[in-house]
C-alpha atoms as a PDB file:
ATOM      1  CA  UNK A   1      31.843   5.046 -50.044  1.00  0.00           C
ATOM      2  CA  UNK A   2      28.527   3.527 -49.181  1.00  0.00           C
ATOM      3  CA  UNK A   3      27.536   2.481 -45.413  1.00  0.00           C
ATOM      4  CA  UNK A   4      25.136  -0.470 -45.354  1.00  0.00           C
ATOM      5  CA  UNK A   5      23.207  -0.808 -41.535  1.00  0.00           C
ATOM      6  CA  UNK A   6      22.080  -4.067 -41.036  1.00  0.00           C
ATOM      7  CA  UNK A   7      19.783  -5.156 -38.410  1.00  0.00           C
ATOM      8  CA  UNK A   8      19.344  -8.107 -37.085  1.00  0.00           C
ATOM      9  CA  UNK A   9      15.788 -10.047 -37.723  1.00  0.00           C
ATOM     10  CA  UNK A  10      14.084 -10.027 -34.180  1.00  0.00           C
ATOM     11  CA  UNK A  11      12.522 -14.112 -34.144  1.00  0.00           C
ATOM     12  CA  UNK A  12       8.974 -14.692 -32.992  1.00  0.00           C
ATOM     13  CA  UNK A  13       9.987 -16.276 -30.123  1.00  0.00           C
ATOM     14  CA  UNK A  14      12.320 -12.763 -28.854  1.00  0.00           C
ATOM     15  CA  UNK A  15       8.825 -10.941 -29.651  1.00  0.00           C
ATOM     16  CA  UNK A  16       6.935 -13.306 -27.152  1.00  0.00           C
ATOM     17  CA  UNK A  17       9.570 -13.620 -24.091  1.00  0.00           C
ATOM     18  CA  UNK A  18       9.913  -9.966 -24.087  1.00  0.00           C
ATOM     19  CA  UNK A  19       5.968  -9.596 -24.146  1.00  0.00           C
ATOM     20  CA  UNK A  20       5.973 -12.663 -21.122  1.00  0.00           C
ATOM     21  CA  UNK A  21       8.449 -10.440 -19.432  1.00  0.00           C
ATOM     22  CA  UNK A  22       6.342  -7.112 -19.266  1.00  0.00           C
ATOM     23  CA  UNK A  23       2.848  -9.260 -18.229  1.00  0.00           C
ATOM     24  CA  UNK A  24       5.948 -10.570 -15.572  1.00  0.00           C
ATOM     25  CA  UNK A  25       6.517  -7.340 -14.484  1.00  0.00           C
ATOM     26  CA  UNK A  26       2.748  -6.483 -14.308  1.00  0.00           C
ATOM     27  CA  UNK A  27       1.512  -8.725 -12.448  1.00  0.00           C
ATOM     28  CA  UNK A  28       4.223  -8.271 -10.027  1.00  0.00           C
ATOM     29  CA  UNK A  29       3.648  -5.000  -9.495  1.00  0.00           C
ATOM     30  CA  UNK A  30      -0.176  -6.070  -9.257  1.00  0.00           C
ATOM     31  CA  UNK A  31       1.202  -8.196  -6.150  1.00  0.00           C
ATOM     32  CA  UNK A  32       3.111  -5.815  -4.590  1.00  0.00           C
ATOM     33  CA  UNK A  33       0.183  -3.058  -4.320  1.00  0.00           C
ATOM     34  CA  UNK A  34      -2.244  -6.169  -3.012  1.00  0.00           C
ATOM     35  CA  UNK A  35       0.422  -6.928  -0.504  1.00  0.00           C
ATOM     36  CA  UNK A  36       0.848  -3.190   0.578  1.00  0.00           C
ATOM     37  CA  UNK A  37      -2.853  -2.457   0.977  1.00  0.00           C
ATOM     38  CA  UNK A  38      -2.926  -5.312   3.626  1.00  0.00           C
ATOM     39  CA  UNK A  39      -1.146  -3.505   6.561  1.00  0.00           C
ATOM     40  CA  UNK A  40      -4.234  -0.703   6.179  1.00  0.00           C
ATOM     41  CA  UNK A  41      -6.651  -3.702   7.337  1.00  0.00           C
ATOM     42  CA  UNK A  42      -4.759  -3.885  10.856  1.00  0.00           C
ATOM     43  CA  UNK A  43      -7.365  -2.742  13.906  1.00  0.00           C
ATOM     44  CA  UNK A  44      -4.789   0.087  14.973  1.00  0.00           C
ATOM     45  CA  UNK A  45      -6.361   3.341  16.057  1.00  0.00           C
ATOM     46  CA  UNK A  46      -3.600   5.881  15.297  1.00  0.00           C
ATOM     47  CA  UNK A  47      -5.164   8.531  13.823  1.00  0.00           C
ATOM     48  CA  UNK A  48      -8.689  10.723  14.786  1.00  0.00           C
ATOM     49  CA  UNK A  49     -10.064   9.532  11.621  1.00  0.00           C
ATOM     50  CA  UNK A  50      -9.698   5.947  12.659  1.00  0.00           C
ATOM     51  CA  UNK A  51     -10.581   6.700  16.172  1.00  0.00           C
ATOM     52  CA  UNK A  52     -14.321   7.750  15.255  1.00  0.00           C
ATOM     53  CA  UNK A  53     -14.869   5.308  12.657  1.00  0.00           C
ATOM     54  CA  UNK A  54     -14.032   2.827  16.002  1.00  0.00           C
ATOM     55  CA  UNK A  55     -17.008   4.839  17.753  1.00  0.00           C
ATOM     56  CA  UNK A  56     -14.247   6.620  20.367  1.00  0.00           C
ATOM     57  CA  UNK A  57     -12.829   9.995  20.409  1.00  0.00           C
ATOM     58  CA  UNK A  58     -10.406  12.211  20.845  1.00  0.00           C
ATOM     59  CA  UNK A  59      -9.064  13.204  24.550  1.00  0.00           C
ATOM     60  CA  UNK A  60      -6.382  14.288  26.728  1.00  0.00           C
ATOM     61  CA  UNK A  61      -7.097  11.281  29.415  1.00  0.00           C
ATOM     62  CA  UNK A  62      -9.803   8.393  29.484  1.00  0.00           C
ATOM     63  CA  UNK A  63     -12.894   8.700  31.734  1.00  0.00           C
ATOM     64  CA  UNK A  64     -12.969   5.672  34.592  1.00  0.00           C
ATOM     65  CA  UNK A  65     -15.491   3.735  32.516  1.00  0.00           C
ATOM     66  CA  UNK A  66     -13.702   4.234  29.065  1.00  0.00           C
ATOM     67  CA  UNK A  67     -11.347   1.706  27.638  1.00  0.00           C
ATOM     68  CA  UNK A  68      -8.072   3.209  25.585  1.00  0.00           C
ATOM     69  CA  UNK A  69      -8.378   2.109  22.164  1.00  0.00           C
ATOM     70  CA  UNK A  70      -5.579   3.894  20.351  1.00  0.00           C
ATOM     71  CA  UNK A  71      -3.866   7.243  19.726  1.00  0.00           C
ATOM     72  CA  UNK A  72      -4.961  10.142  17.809  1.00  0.00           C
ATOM     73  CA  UNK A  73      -2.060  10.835  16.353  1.00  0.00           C
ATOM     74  CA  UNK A  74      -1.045  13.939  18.404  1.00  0.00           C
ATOM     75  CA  UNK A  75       0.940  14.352  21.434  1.00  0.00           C
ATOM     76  CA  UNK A  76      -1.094  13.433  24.745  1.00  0.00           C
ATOM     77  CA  UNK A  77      -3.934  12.589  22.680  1.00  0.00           C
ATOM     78  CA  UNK A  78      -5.818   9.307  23.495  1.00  0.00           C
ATOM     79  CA  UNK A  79      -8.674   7.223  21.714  1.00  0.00           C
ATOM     80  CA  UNK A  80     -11.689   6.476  24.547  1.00  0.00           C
ATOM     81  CA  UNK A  81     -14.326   4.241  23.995  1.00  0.00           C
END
């Protein structure tokens, strides 16, 4: 007894919707990164790294003629400029 598998011809047009789907999924994952990488362009100083590259720095409590910028990312800390 003899078992004969037949597939089913795949069209050209399966071929390109499945090929449309995966540039889909591309460029929406393409989107999603953009859209992610925008909250990093916000102006908040919450880390020391951040806090220099503002021109402040790192300390317990602001002088009288310094301005509070931020956080430094550890407890008590404060950004000065």
């Amino acid at each position: 007894m003899a078992v004969h598998f037949t597939s089913s011809p795949v069209s050209a047009s399966e071929v390109h919707q499945a090929s449309a789907m995966r540039i889909l999924h591309f460029l929406f994952s393409i989107l999603l990164i953009f859209l992610l990488t925008l909250a990093g362009f916000s102006n908040a100083v919450n880390n020391p790294v951040s806090c220099y590259k503002s021109g402040g720095a790192c300390t317990l409590k602001c002088g009288t003629h310094q301005k509070n910028i931020g956080t430094c990312g550890f407890p008590f800390t404060k950004c000065c400029k």
